[in-house]
N, C-alpha and C. Protein backbone atom coordinates (compact mmCIF):
# COMPACT_ATOMS: atom_id res chain seq x y z
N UNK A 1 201.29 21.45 54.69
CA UNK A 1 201.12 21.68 56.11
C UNK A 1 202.47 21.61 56.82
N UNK A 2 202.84 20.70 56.91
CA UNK A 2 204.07 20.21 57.16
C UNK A 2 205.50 20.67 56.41
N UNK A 3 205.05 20.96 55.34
CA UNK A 3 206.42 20.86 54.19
C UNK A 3 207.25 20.05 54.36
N UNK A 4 206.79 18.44 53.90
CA UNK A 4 207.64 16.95 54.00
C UNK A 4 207.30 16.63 52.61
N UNK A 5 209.29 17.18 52.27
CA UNK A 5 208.96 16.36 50.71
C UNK A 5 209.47 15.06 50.44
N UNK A 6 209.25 14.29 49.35
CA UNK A 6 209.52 12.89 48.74
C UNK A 6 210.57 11.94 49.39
N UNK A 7 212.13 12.68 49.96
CA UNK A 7 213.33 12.08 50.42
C UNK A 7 212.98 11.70 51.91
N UNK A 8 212.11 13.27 52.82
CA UNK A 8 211.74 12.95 54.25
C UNK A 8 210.85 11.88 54.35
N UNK A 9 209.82 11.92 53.76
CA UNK A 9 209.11 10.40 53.61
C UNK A 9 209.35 9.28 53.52
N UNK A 10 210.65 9.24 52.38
CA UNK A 10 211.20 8.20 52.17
C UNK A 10 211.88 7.23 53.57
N UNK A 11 212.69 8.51 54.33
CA UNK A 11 214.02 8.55 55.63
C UNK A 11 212.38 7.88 56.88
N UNK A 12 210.97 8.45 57.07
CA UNK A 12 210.50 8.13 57.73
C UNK A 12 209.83 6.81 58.14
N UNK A 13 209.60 6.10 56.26
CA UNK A 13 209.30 5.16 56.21
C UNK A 13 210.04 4.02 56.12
N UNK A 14 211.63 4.46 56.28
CA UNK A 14 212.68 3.26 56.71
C UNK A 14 212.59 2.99 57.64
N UNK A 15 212.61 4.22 58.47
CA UNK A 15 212.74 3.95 60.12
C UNK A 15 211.54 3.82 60.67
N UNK A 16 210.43 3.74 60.26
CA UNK A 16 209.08 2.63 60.97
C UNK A 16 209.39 1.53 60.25
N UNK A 17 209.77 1.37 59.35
CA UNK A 17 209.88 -0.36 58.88
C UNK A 17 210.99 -0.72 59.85
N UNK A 18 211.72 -0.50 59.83
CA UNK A 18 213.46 -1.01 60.79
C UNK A 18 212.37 -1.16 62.24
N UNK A 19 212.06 -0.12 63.36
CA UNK A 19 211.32 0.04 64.13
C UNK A 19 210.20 -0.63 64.59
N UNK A 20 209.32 -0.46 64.01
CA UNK A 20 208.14 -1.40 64.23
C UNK A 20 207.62 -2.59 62.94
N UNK A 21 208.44 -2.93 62.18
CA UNK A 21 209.04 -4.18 61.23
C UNK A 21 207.85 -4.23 60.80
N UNK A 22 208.16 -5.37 59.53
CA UNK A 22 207.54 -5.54 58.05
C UNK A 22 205.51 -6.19 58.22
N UNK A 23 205.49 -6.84 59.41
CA UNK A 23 204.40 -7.06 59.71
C UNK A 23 203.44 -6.33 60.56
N UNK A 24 204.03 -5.23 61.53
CA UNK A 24 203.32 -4.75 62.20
C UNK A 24 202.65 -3.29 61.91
N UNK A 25 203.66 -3.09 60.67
CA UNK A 25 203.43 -1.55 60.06
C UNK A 25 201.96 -1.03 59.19
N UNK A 26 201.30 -2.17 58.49
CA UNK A 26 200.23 -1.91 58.20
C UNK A 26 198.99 -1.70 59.42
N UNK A 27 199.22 -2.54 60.69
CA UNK A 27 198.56 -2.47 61.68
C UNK A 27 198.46 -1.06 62.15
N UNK A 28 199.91 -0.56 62.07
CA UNK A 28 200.55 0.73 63.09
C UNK A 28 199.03 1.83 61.98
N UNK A 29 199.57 1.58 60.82
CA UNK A 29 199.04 2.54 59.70
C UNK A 29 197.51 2.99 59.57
N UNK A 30 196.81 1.48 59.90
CA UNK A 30 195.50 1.64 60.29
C UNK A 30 194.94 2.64 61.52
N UNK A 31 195.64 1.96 62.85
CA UNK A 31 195.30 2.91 64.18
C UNK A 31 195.57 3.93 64.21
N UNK A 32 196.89 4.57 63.59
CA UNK A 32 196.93 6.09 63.23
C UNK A 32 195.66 6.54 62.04
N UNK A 33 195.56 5.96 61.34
CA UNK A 33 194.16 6.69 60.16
C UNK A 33 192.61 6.71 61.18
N UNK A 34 192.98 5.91 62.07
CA UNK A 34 191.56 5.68 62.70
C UNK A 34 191.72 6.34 64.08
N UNK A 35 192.91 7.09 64.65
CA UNK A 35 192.81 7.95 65.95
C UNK A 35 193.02 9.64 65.19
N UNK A 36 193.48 9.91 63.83
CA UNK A 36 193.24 11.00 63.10
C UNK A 36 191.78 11.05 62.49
N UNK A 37 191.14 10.47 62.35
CA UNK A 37 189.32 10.16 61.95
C UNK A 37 188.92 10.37 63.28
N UNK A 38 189.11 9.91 64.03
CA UNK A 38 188.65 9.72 65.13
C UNK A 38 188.51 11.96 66.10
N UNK A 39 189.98 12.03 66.04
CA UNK A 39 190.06 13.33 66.78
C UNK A 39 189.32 14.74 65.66
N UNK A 40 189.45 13.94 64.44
CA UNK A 40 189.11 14.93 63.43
C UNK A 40 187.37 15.07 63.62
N UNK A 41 186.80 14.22 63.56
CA UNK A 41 185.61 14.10 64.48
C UNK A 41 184.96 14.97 65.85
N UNK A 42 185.74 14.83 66.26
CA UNK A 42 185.45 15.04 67.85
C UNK A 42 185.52 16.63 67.62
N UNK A 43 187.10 16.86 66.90
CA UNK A 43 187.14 18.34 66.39
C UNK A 43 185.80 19.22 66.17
N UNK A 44 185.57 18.73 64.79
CA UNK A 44 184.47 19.09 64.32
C UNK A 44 182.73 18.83 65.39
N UNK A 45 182.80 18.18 66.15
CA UNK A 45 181.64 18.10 66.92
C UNK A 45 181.35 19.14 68.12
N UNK A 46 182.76 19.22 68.78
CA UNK A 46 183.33 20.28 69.67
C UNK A 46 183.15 21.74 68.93
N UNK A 47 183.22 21.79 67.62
CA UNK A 47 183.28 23.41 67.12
C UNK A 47 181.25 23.65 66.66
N UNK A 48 180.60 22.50 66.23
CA UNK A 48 179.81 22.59 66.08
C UNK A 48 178.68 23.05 67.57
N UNK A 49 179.26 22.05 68.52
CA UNK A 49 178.53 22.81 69.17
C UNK A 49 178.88 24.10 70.17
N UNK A 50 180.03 24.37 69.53
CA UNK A 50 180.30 25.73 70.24
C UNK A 50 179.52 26.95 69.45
N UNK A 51 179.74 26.50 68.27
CA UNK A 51 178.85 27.61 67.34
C UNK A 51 177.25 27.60 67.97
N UNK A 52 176.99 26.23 67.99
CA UNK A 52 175.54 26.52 68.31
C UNK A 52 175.02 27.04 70.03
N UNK A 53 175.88 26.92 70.86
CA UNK A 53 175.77 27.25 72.05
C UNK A 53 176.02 28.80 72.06
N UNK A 54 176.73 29.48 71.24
CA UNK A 54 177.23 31.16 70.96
C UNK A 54 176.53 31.72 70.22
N UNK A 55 175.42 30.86 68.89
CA UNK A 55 175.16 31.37 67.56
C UNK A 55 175.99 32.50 67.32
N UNK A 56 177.17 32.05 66.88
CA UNK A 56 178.18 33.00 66.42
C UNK A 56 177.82 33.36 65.02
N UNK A 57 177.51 32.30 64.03
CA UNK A 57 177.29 32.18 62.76
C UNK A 57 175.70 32.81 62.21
N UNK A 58 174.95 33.49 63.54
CA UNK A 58 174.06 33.79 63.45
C UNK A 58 173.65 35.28 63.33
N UNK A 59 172.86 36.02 62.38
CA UNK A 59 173.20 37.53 62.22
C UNK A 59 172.25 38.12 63.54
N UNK A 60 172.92 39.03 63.70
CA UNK A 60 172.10 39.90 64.95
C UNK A 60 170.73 40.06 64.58
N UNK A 61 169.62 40.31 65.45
CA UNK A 61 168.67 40.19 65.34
C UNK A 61 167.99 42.00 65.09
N UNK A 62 167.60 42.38 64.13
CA UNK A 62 167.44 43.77 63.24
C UNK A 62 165.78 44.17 64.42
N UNK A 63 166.30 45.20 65.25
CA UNK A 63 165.28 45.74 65.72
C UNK A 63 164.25 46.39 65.40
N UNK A 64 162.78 45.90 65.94
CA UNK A 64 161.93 46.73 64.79
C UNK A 64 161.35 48.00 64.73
N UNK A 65 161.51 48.42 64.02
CA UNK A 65 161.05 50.27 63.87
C UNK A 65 159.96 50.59 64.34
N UNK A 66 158.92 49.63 65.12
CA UNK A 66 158.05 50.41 65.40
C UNK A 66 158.14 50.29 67.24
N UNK A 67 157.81 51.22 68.15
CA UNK A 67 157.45 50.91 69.64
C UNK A 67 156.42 49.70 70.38
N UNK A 68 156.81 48.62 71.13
CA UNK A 68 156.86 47.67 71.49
C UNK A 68 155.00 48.29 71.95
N UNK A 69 153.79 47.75 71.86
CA UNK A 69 152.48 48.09 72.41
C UNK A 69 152.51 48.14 74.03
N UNK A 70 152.02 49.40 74.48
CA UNK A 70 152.25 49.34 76.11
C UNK A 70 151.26 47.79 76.62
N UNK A 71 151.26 47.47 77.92
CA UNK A 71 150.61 46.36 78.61
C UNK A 71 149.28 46.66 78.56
N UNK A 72 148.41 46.34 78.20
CA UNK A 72 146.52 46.82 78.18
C UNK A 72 146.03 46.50 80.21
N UNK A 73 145.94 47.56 80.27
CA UNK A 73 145.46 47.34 81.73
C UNK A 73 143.96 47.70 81.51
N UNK A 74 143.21 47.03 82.78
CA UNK A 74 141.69 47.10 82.73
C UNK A 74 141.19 48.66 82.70
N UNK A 75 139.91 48.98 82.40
CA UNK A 75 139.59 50.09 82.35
C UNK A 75 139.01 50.88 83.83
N UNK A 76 139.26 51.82 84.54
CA UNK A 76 138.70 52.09 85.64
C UNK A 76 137.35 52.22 85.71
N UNK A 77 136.93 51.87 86.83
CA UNK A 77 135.38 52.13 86.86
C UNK A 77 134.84 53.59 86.97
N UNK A 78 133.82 53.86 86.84
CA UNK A 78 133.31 54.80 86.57
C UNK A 78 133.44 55.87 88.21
N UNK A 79 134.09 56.85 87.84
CA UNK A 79 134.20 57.53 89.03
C UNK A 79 133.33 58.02 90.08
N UNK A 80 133.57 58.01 91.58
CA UNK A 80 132.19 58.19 92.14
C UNK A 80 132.57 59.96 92.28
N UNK A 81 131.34 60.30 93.12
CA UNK A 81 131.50 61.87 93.52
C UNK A 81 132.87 62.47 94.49
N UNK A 82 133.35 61.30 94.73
CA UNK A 82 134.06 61.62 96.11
C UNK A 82 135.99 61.35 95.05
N UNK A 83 135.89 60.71 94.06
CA UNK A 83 136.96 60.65 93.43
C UNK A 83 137.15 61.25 91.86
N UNK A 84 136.06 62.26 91.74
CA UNK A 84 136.46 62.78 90.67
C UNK A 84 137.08 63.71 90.20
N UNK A 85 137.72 64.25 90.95
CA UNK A 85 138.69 65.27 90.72
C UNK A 85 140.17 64.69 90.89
N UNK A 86 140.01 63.48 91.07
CA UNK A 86 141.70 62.27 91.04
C UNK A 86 142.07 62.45 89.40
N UNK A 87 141.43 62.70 88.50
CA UNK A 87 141.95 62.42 87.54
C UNK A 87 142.32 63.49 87.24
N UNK A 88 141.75 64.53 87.42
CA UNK A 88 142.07 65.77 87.14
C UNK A 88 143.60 66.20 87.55
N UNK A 89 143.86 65.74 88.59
CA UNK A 89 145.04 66.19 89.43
C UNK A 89 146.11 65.16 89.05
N UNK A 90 145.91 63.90 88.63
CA UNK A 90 146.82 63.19 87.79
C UNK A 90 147.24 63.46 86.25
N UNK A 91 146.68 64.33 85.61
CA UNK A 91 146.82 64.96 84.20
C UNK A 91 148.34 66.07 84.44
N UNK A 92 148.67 66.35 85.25
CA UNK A 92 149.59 67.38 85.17
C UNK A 92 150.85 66.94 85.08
N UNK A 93 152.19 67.33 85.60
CA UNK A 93 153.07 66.85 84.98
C UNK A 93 153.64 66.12 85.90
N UNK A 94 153.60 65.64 86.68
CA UNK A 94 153.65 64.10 87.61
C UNK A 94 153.37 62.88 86.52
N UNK A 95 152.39 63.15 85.65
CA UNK A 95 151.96 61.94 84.70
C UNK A 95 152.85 61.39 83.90
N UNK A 96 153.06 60.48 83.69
CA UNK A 96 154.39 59.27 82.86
C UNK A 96 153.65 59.60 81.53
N UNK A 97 154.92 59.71 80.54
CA UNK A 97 154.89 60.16 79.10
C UNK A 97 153.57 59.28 78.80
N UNK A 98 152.70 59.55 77.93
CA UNK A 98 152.21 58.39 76.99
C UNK A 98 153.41 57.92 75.39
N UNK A 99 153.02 56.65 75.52
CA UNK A 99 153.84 55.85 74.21
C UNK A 99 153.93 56.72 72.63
N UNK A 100 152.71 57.40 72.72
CA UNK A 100 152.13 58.20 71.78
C UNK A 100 153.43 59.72 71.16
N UNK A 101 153.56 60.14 72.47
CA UNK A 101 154.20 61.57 73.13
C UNK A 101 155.89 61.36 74.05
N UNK A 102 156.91 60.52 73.43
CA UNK A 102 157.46 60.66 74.90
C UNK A 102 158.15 61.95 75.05
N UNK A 103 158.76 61.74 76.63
CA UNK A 103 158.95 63.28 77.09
C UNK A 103 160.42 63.44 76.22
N UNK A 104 160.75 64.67 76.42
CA UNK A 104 161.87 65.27 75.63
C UNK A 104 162.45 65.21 74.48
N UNK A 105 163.60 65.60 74.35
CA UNK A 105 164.08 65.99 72.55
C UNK A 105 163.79 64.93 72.20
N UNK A 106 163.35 65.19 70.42
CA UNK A 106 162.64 63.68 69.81
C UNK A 106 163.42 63.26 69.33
N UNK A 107 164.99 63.32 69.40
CA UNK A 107 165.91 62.78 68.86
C UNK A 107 167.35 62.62 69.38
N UNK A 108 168.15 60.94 69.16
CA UNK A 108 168.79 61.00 70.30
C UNK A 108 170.14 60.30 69.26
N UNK A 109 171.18 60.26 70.09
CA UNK A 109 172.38 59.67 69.30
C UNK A 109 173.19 58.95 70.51
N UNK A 110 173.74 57.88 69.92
CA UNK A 110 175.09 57.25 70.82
C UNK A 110 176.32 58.07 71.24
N UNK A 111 176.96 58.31 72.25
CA UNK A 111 178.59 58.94 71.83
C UNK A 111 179.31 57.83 71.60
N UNK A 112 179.85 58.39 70.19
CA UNK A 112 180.99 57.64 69.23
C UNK A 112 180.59 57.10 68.31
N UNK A 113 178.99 57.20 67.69
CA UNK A 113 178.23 56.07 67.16
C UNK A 113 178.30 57.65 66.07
N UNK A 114 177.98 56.84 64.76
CA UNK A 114 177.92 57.82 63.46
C UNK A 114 176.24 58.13 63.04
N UNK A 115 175.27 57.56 63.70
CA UNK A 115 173.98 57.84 62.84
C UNK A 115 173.19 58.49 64.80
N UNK A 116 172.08 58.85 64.27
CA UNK A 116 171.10 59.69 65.43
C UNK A 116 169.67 58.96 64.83
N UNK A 117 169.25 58.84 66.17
CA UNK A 117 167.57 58.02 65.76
C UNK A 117 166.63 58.97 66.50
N UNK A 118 165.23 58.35 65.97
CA UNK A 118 164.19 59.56 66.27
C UNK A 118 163.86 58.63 67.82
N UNK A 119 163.20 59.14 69.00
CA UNK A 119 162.94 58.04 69.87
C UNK A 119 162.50 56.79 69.44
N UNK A 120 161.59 56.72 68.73
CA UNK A 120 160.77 55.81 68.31
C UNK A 120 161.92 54.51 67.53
N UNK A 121 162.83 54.62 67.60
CA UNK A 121 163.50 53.85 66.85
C UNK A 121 163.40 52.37 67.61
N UNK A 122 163.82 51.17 66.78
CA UNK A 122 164.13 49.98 67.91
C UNK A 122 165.70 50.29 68.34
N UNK A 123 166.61 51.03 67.46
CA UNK A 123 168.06 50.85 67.54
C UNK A 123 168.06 51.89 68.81
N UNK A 124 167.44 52.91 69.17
CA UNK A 124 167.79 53.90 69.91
C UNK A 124 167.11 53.32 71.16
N UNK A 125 166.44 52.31 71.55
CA UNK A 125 165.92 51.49 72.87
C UNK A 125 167.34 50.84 73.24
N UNK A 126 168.01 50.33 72.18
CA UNK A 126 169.22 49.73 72.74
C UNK A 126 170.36 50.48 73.23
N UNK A 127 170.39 52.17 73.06
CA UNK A 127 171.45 52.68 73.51
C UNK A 127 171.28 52.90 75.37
N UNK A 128 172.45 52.82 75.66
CA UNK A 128 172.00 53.17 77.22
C UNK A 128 171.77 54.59 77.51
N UNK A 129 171.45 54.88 78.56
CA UNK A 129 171.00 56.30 79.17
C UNK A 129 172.74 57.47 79.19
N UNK A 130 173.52 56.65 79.90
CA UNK A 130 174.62 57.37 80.06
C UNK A 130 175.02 58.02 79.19
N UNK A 131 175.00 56.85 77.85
CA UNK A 131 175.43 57.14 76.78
C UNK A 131 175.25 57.82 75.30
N UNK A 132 173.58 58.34 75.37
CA UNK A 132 172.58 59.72 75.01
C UNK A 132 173.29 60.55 74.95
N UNK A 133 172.74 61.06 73.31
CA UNK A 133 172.77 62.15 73.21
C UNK A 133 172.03 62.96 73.15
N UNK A 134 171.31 63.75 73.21
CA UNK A 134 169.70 64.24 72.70
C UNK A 134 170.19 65.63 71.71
N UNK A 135 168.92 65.41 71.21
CA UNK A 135 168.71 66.99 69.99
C UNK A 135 167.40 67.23 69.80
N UNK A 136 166.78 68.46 69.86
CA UNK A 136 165.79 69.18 69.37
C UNK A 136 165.14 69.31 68.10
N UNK A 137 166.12 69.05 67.06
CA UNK A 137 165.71 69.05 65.36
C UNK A 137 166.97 68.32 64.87
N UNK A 138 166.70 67.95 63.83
CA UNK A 138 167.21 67.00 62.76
C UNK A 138 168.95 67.67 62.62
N UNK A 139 168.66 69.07 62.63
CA UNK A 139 169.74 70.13 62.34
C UNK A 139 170.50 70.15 62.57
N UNK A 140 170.52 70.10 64.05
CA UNK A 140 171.11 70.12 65.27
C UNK A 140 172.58 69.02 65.05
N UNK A 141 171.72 67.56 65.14
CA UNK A 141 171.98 66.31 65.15
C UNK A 141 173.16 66.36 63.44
N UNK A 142 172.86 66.87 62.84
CA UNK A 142 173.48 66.57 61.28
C UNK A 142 174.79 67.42 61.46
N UNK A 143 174.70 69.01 62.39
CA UNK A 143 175.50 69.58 62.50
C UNK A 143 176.65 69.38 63.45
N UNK A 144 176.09 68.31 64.44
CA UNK A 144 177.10 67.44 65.08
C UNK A 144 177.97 66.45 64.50
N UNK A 145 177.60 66.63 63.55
CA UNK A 145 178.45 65.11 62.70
C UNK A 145 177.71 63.73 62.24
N UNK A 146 176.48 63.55 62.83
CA UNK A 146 175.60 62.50 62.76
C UNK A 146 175.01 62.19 61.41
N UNK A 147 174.77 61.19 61.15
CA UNK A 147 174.27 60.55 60.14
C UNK A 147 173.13 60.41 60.19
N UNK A 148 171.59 60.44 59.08
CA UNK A 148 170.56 59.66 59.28
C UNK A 148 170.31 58.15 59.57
N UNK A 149 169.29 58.21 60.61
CA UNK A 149 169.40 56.19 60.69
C UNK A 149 168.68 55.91 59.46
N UNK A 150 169.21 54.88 58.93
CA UNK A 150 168.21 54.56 57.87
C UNK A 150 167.24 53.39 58.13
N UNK A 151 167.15 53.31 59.21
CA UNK A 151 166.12 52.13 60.23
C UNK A 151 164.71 53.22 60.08
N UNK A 152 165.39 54.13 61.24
CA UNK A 152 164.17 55.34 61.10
C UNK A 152 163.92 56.60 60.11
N UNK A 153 164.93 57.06 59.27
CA UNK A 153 165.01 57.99 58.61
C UNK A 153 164.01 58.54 59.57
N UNK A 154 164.70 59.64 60.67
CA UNK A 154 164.43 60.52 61.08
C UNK A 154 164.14 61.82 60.43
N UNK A 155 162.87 62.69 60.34
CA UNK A 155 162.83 64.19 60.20
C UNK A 155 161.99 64.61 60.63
N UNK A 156 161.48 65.96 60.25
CA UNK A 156 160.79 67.07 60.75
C UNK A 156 160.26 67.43 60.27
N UNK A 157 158.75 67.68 61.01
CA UNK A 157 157.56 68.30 59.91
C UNK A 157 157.93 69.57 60.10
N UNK A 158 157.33 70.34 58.73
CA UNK A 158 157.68 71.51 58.29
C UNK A 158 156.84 72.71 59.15
């Protein structure tokens, strides 16, 4: 650590004997072994719980391939005469994707990122919007440079 060989040791342990003399030096020797135990301690307690306050040492958490189940909302009641054509007029394209169907290209990529996921992916929930890419077919996406995810192994029925 240091690189203190045999002679420097020797030169250090004259001059604490001369210094703090023949009786007080085992004393000195102790409180230094016991404030190096001591900080070496504290060291290690301080890093422990930094790890555990960061889980640094902890692997990322592997998103899962399938789409999160929408919220179950109650079922509507049975429509009267005066509201049945509400549903009719909510079917068109005002209506929010179903989980089943979402809207647009079924396949999307990061910019700068090497692989492309199908929507359905968990990895492709984590990319942001800005940062989308979209594609129409598998083709498309491969001919850009992209990689298959192998989360989703994305393709295309024939």
């Amino acid at each position: 650590m240091f690189d203190i060989g045999l002679q420097e040791l020797v030169v250090i342990f004259v001059l604490a004997l001369l210094v703090f003399g023949p009786r007080n030096l085992p004393q000195l020797g102790r409180s230094l072994g016991r404030a190096m135990r001591e900080f070496r301690r504290a060291s290690e307690e301080f890093r422990s719980t930094i790890e555990t306050n960061l889980e640094i040492n902890s692997p990322d958490p592997v998103p899962s391939p399938f789409p999160e189940p929408a919220p179950v909302e109650p079922a509507p009641a049975a429509p009267t005469p005066a509201t049945a054509e509400a549903p009719a007029a909510v079917s068109g394209s005002d209506a929010p994707p179903t989980p089943e169907e979402p809207a647009g290209e079924p396949f999307l990529a990061q910019r700068g990122a090497k692989l492309f996921h199908s929507r359905a992916c968990g990895w492709a929930r984590q990319v942001a919007e800005p940062e989308r890419l979209y594609f129409k077919r598998v083709a498309d996406a491969k001919e850009a440079g992209f990689l298959v995810c192998p989360v989703c192994d994305p393709w295309e029925a024939a």
